[in-house]
N, C-alpha and C. Protein backbone atom coordinates (compact mmCIF):
# COMPACT_ATOMS: atom_id res chain seq x y z
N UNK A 1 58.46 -94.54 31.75
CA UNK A 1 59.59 -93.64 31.90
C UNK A 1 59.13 -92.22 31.65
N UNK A 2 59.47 -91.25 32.54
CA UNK A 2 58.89 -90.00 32.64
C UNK A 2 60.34 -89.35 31.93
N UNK A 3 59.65 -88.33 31.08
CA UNK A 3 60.98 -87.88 30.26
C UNK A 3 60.56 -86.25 30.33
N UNK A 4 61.83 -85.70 30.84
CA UNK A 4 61.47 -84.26 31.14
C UNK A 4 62.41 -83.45 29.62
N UNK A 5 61.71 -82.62 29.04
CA UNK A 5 62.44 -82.30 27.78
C UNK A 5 62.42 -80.56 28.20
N UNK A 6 63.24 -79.71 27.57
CA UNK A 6 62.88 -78.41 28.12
C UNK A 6 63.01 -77.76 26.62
N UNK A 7 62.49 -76.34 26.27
CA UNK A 7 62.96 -76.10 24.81
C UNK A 7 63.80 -75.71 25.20
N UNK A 8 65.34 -75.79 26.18
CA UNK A 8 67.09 -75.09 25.51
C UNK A 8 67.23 -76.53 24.97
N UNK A 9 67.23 -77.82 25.32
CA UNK A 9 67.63 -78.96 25.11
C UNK A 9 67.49 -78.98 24.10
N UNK A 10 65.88 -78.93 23.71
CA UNK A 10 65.52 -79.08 22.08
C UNK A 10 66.02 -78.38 21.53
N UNK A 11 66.36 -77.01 21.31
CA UNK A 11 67.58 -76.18 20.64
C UNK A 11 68.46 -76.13 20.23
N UNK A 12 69.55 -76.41 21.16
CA UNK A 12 70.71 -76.63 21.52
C UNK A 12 71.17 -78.23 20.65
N UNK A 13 70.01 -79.10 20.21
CA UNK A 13 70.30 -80.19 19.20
C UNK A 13 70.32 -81.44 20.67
N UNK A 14 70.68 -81.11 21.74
CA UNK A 14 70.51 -82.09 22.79
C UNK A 14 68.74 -82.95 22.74
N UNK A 15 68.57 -84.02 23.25
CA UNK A 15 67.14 -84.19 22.87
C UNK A 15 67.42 -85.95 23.11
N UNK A 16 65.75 -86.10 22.80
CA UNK A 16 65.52 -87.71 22.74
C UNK A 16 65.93 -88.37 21.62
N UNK A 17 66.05 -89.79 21.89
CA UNK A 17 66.26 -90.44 20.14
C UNK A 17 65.43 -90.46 19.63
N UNK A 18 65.28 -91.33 18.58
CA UNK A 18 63.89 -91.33 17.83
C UNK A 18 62.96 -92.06 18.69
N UNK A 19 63.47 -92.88 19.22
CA UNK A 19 62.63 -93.66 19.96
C UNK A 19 61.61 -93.15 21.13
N UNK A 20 62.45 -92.28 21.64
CA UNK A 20 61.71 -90.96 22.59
C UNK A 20 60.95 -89.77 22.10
N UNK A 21 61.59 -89.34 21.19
CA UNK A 21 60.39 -88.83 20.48
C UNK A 21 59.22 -88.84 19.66
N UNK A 22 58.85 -90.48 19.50
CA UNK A 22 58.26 -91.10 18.87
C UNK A 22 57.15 -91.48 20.47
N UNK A 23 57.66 -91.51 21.51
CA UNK A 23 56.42 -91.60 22.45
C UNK A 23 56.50 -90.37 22.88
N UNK A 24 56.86 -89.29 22.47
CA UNK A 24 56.60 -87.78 23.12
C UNK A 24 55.57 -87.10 22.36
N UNK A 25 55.57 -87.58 20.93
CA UNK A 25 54.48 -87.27 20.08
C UNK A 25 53.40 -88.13 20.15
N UNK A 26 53.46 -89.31 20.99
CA UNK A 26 52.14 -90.51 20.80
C UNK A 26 51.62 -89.91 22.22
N UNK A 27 52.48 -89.35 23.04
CA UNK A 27 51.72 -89.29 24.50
C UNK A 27 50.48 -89.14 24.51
N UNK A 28 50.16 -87.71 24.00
CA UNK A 28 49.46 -86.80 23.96
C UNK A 28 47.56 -87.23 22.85
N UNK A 29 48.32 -88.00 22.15
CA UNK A 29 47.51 -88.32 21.39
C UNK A 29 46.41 -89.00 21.67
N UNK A 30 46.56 -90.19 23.06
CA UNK A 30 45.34 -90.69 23.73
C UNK A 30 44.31 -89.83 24.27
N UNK A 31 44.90 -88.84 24.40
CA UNK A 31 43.63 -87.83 25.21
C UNK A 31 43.26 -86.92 24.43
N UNK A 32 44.54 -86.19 23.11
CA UNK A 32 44.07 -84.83 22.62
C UNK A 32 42.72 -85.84 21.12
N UNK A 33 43.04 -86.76 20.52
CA UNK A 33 42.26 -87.39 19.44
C UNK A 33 40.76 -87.51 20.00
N UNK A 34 40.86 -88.57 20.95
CA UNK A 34 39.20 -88.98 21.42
C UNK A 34 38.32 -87.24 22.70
N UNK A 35 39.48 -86.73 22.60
CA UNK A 35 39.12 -85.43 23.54
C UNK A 35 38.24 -84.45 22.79
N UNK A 36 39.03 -84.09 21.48
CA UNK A 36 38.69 -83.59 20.82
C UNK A 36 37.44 -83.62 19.83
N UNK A 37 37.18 -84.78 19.65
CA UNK A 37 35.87 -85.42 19.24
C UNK A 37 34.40 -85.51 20.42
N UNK A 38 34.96 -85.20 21.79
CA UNK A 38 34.46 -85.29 22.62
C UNK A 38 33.75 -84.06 23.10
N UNK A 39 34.70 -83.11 22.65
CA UNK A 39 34.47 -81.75 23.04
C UNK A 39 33.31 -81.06 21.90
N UNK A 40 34.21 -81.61 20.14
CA UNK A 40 32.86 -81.33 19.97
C UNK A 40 31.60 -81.95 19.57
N UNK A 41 31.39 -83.10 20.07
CA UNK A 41 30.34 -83.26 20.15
C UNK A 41 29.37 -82.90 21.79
N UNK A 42 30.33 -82.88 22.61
CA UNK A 42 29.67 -82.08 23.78
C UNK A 42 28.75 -80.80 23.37
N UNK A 43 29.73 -79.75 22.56
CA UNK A 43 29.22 -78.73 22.52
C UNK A 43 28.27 -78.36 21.77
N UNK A 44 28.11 -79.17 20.82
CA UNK A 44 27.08 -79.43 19.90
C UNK A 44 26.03 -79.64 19.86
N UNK A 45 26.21 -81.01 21.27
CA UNK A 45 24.86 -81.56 22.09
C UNK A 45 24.54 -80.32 22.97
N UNK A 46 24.89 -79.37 23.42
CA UNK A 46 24.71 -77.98 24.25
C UNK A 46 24.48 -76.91 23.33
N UNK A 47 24.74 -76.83 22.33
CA UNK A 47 24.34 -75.82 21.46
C UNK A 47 23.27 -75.38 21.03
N UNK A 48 22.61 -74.68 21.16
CA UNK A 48 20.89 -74.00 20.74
C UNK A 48 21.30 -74.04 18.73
N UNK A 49 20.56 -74.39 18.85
CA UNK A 49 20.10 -74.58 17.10
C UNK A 49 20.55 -73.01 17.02
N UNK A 50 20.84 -72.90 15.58
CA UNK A 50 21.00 -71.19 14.97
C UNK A 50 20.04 -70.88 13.89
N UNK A 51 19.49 -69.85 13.93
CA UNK A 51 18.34 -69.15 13.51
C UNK A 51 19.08 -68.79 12.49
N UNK A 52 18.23 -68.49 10.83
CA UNK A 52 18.49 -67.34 9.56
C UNK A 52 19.35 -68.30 8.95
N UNK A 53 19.36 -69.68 9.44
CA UNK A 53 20.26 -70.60 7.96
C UNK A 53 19.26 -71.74 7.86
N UNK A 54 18.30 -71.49 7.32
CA UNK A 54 17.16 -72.42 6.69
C UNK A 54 17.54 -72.80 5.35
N UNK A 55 18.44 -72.10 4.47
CA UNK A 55 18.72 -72.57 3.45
C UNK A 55 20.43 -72.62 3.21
N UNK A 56 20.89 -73.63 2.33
CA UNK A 56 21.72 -73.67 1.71
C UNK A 56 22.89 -72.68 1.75
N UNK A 57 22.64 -71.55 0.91
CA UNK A 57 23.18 -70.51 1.12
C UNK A 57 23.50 -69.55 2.37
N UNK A 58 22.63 -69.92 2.97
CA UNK A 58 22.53 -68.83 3.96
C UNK A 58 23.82 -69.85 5.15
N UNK A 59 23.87 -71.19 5.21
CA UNK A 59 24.71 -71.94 5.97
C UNK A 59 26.14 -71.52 5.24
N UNK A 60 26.21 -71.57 3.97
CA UNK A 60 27.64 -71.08 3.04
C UNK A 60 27.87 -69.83 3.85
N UNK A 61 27.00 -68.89 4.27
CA UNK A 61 27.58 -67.61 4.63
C UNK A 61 28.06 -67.81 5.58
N UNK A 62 27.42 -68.27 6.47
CA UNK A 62 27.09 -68.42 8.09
C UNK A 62 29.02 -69.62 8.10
N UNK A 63 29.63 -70.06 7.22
CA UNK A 63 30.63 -70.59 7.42
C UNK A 63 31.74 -69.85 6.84
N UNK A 64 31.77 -68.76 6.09
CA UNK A 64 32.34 -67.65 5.10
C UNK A 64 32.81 -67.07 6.52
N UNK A 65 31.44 -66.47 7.34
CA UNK A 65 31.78 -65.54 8.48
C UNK A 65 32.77 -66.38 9.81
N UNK A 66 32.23 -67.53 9.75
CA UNK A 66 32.99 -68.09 10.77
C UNK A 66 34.75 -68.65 10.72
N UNK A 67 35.19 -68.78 8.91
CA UNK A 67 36.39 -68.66 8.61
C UNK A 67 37.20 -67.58 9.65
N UNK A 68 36.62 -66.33 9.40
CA UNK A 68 37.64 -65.15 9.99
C UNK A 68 37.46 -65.40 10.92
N UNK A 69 37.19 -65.72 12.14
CA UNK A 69 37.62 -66.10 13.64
C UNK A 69 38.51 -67.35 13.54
N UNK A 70 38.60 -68.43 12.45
CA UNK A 70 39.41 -70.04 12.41
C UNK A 70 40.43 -69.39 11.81
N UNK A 71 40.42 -68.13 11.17
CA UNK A 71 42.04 -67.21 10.42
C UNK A 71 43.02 -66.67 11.60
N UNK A 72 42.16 -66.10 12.93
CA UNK A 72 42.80 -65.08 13.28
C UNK A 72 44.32 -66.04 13.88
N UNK A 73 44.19 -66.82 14.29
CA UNK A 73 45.97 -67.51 14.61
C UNK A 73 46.47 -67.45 13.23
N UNK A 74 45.89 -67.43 12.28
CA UNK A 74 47.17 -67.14 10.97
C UNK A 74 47.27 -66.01 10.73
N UNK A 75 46.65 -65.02 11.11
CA UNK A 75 46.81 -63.32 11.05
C UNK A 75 47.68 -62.98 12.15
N UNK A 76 47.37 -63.76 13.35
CA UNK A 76 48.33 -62.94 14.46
C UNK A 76 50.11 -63.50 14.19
N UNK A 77 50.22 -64.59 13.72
CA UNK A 77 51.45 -65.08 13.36
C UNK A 77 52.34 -64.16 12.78
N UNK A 78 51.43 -63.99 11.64
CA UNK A 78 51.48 -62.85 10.66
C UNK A 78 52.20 -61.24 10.97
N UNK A 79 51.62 -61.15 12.14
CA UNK A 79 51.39 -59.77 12.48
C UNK A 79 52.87 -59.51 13.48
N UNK A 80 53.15 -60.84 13.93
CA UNK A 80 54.34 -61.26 15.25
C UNK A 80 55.19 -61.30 14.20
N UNK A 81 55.39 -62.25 13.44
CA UNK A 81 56.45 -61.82 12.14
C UNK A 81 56.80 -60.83 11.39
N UNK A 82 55.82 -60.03 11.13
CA UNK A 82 55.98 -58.41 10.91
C UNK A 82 57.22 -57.91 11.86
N UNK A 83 56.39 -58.06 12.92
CA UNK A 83 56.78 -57.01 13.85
C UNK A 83 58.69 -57.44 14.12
N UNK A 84 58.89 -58.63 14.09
CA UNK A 84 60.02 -59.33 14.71
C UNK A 84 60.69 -59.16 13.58
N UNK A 85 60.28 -59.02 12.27
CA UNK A 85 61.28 -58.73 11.09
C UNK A 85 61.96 -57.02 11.24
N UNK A 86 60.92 -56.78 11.55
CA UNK A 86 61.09 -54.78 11.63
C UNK A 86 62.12 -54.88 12.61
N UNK A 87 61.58 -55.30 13.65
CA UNK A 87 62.63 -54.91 14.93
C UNK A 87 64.20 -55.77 14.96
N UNK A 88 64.01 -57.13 14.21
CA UNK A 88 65.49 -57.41 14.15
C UNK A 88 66.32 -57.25 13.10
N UNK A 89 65.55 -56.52 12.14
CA UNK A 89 66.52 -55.78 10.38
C UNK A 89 66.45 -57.01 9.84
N UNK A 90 65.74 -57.93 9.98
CA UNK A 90 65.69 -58.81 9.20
C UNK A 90 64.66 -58.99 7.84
N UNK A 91 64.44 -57.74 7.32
CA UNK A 91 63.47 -57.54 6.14
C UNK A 91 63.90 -58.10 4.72
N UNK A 92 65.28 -58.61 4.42
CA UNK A 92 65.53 -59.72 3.19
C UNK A 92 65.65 -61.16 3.62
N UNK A 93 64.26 -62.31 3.42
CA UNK A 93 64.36 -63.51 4.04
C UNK A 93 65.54 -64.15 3.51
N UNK A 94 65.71 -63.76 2.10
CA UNK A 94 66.78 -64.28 1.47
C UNK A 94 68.45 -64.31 1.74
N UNK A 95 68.27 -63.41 2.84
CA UNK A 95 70.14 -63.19 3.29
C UNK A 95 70.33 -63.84 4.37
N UNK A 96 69.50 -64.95 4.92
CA UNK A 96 69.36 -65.86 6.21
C UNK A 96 69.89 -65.22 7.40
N UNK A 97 69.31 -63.68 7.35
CA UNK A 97 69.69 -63.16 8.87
C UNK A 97 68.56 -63.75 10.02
N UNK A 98 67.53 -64.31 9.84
CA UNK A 98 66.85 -64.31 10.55
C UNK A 98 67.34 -64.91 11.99
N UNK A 99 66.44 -64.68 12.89
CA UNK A 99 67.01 -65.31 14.29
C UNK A 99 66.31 -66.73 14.22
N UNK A 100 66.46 -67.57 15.24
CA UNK A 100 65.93 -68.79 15.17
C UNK A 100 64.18 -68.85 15.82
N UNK A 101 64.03 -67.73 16.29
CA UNK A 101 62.61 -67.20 16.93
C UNK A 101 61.99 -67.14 15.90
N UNK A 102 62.52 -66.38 15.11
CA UNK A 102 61.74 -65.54 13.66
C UNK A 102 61.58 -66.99 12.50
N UNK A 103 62.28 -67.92 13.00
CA UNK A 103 62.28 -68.81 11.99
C UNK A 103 61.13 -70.14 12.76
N UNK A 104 61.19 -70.56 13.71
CA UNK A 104 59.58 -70.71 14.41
C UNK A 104 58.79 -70.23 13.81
N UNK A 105 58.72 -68.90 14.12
CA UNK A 105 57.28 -68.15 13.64
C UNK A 105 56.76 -68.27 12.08
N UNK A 106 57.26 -68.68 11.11
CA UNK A 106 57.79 -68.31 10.38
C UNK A 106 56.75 -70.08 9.58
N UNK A 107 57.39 -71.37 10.62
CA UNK A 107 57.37 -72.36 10.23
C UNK A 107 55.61 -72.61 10.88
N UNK A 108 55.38 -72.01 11.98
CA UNK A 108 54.11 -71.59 12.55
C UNK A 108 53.27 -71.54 11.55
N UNK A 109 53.55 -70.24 11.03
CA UNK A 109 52.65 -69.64 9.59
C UNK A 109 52.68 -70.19 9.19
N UNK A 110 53.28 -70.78 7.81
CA UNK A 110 53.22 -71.89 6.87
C UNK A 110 52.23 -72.96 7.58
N UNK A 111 52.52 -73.97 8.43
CA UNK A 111 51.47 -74.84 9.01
C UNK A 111 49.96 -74.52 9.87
N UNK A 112 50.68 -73.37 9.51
CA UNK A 112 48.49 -73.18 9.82
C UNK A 112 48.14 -72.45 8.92
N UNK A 113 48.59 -71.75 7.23
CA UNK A 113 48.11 -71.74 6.81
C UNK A 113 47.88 -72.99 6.00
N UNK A 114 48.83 -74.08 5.63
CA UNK A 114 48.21 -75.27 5.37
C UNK A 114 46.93 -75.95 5.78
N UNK A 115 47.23 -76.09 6.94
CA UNK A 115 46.05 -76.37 7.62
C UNK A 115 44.61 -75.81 7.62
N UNK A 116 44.56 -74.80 7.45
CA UNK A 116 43.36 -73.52 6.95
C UNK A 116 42.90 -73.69 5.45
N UNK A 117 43.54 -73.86 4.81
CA UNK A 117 43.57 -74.90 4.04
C UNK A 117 42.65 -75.53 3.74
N UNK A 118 42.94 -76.45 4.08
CA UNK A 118 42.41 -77.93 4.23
C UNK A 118 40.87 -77.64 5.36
N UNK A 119 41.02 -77.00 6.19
CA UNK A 119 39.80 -76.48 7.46
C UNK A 119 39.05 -75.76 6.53
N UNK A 120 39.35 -75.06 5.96
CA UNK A 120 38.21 -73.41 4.61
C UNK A 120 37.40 -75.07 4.46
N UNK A 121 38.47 -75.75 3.14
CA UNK A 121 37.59 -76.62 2.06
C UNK A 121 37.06 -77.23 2.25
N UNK A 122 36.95 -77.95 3.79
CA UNK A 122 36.18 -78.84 4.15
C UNK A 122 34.85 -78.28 4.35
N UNK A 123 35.01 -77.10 5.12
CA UNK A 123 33.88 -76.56 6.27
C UNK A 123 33.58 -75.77 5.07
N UNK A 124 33.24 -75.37 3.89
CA UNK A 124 32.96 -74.70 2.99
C UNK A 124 31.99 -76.02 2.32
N UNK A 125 32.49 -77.02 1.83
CA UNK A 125 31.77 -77.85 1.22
C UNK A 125 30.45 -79.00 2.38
N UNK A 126 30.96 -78.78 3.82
CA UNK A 126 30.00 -79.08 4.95
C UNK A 126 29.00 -78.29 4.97
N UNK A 127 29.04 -76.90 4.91
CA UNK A 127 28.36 -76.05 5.60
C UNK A 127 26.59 -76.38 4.98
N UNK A 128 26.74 -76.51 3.24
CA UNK A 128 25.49 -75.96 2.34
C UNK A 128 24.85 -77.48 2.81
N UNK A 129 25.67 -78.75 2.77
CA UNK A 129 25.04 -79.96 2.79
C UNK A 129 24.16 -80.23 4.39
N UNK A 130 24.80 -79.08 5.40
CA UNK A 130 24.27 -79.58 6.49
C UNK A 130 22.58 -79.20 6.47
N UNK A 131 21.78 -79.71 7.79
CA UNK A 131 20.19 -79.42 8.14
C UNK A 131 20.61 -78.33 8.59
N UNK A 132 19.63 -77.46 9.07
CA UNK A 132 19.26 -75.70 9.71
C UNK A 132 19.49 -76.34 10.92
N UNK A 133 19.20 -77.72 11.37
CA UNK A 133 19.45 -77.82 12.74
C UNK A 133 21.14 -78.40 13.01
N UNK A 134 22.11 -78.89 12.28
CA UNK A 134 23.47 -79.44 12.33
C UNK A 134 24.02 -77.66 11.77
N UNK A 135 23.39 -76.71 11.93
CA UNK A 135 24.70 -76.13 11.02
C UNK A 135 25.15 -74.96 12.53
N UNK A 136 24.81 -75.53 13.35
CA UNK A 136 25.88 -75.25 15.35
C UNK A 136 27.28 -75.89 15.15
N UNK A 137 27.07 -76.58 14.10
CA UNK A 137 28.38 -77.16 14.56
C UNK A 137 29.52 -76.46 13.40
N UNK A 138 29.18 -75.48 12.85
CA UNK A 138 30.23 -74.99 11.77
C UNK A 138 31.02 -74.03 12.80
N UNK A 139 30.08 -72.69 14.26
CA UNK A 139 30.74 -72.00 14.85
C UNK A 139 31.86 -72.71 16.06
N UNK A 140 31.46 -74.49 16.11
CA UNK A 140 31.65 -75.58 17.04
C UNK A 140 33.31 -76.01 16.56
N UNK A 141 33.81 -76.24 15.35
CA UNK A 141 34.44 -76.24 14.61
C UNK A 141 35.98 -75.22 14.35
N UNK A 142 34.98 -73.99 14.38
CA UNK A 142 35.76 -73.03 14.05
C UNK A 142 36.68 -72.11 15.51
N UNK A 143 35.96 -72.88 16.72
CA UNK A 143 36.44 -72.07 17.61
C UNK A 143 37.41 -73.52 17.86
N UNK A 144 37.41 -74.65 18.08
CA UNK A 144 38.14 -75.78 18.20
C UNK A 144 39.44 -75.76 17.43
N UNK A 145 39.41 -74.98 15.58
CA UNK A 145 40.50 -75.04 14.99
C UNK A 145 41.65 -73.94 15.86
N UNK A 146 40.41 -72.82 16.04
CA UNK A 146 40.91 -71.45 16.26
C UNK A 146 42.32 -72.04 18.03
N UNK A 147 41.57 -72.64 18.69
CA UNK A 147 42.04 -73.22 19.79
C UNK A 147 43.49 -74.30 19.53
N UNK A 148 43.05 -75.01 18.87
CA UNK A 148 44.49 -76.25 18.43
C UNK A 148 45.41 -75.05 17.50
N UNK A 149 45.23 -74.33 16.95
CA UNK A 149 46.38 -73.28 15.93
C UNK A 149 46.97 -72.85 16.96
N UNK A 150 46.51 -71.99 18.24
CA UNK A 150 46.89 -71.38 19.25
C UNK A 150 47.97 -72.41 20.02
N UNK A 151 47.51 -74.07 20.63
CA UNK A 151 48.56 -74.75 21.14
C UNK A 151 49.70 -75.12 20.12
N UNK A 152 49.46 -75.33 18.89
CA UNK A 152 50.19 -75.56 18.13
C UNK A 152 51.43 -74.50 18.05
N UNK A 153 51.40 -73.19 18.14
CA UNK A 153 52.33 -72.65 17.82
C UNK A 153 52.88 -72.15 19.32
N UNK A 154 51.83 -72.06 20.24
CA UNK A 154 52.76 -72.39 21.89
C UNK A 154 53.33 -73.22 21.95
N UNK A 155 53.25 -74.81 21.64
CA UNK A 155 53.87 -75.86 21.56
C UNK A 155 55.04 -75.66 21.09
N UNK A 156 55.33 -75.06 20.24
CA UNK A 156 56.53 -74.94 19.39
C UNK A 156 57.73 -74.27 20.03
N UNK A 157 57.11 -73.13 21.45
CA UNK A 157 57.98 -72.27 22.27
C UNK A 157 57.90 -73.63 23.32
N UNK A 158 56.96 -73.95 23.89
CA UNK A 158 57.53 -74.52 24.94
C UNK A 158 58.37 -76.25 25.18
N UNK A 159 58.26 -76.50 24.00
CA UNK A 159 59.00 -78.25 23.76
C UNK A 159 59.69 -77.83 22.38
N UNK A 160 59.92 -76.91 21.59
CA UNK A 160 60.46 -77.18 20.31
C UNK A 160 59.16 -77.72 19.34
N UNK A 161 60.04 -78.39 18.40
CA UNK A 161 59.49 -79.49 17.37
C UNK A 161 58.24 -80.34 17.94
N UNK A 162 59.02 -80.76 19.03
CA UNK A 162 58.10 -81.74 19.98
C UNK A 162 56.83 -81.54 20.79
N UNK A 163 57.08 -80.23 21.45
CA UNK A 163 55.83 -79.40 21.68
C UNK A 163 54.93 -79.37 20.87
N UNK A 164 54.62 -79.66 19.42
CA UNK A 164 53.65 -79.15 18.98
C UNK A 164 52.10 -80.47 18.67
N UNK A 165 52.83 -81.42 19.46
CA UNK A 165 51.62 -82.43 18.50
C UNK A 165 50.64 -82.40 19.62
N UNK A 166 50.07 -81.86 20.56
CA UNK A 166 48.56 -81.53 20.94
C UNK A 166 47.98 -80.84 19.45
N UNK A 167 48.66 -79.59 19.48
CA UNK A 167 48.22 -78.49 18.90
C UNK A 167 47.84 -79.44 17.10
N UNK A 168 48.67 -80.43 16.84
CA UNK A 168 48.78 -81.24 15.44
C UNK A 168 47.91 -81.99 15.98
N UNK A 169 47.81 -82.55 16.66
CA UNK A 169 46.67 -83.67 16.89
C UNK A 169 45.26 -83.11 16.77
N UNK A 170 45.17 -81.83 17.42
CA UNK A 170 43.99 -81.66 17.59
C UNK A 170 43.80 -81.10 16.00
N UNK A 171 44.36 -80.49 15.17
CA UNK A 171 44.10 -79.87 14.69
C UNK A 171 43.87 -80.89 13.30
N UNK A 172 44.61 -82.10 13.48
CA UNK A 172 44.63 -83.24 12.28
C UNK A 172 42.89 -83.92 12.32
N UNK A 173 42.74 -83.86 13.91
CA UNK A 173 41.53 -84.74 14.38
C UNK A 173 40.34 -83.95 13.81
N UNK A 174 39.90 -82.27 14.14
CA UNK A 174 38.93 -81.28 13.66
C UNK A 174 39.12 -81.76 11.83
N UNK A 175 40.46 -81.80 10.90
CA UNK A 175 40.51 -81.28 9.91
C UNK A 175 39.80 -83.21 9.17
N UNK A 176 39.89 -83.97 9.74
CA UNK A 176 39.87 -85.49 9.46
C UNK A 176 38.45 -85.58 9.44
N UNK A 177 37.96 -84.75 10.65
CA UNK A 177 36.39 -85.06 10.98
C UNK A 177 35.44 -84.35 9.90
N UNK A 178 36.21 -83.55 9.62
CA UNK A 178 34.95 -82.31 8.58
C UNK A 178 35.54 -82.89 7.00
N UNK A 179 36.54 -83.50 6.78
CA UNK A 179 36.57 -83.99 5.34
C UNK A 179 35.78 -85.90 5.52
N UNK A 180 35.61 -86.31 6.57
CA UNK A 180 34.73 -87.64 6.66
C UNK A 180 33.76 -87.25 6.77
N UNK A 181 33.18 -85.71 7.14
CA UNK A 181 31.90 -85.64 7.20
C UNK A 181 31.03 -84.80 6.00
N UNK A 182 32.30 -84.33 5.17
CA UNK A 182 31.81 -83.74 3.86
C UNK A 182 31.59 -85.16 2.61
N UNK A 183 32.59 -85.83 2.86
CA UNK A 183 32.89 -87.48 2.11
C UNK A 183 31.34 -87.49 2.37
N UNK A 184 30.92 -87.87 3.29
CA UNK A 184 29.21 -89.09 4.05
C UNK A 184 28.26 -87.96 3.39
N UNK A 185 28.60 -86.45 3.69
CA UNK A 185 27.29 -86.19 3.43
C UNK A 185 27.09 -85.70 1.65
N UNK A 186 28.44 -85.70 1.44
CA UNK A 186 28.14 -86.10 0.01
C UNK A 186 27.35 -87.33 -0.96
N UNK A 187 27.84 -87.87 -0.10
CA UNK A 187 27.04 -89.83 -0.93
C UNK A 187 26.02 -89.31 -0.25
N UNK A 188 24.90 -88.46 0.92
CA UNK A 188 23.99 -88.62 1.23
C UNK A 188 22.91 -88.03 0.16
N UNK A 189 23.63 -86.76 0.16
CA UNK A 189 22.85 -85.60 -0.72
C UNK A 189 22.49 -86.47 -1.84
N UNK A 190 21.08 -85.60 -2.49
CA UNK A 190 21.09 -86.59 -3.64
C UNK A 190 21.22 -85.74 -4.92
C-alpha cells in the first residue's frame, strides 16, 4: 500500500494510524541502515591514508578539528532560530508565542545537539585508539553525521514528525557504529 502523506496533513493532526506510521518510519530503514554502513565503508576503502597522525594525539586533534564541520547543522539551526525569533517578536520562549515553524526548529536543535553528543564522545574516544592508517575514517564519519543532521531536520519540513527517520536512521546507524567501534577497540587496546 502506497501511502502519500503531505506536511499540511501532518499538521493539521490529519495523518496515519499508528499502524501507518509505524511502516512510514520502517520504510526507509531497509536502505538508509545497510546504506549507510555501505557508504562508509565505500569511502574509506577510497580514501588515501592521512598524513601527520602517526600518533595518538595527533588523531585526538585531527578529530577535535573534524567536530566543527559534524557541528555546523547545530550552528545553522541555531542561527535560523535566532533569526526567526527576531523577526517574529518571539524573544520570551516562556510566553508560548512561538509559531509552530519556530517550534520545529527549535525541536531540530535539541536532537542534534543530543545526538552530537553522543557523535563528539564516541569519535573522541575512537580517534586516539585508531592505526595512522584507520584514522580516514574520523573525516568519513564526520561528513556522514554532518549529512543525516541536514535530512533530519529537512525531514521534519517535508513529512512532519514522520519525515525525519532517514535523517534518524542514518544518524542512529553512524552514532551505533562509532560507540561498537570504540566498545571493540577498547577490549583491543592493551
Amino acid at each position: 500500500m502506497r501511502f502519500a502523506f503531505s506536511y499540511t496533513r501532518a499538521m493539521s493532526g490529519e495523518g496515519p494510524d499508528k499502524a501507518e506510521r509505524k511502516q512510514i518510519i520502517l520504510r526507509p530503514a531497509w536502505i538508509t541502515v545497510p546504506g549507510t554502513l555501505a557508504v562508509i565503508w565505500l569511502a574509506y576503502s577510497l580514501a588515501p591514508a592521512l598524513s601527520g597522525v602517526d600518533d595518538p594525539a595527533a588523531r585526538l586533534a585531527l578529530a577535535a578539528r573534524w567536530l566543527v564541520v559534524a557541528m555546523l547543522p547545530y550552528v545553522v539551526v541555531c542561527l535560523v532560530i535566532a533569526g526567526i525569533r527576531f523577526f517574529e517578536g518571539s524573544h520570551d520562549p516562556m510566553r508560548g508565542e512561538e509559531s509552530h515553524r519556530l517550534q520545529v526548529h527549535r525541536l531540530a536543535m535539541q536532537n542534534t545537539l543530543e545526538q552530537f553528543v553522543w557523535f563528539s564522545i564516541c569519535l573522541l574516544a575512537v580517534a586516539p585508539m585508531l592505526t595512522p592508517a584507520e584514522a580516514r575514517l574520523v573525516p568519513i564519519v564526520c561528513v556522514v553525521f554532518l549529512v543525516a543532521r541536514f535530512a533530519y531536520w529537512r525531514g521534519y519540513f517535508r513529512l512532519g514528525s514522520l519525515g525525519r527517520s532517514p535523517g534518524v536512521q542514518i544518524t542512529f546507524t553512524v552514532n551505533l557504529f562509532l560507540l561498537t567501534l570504540a566498545l571493540m577497540l577498547f577490549f583491543r587496546s592493551p
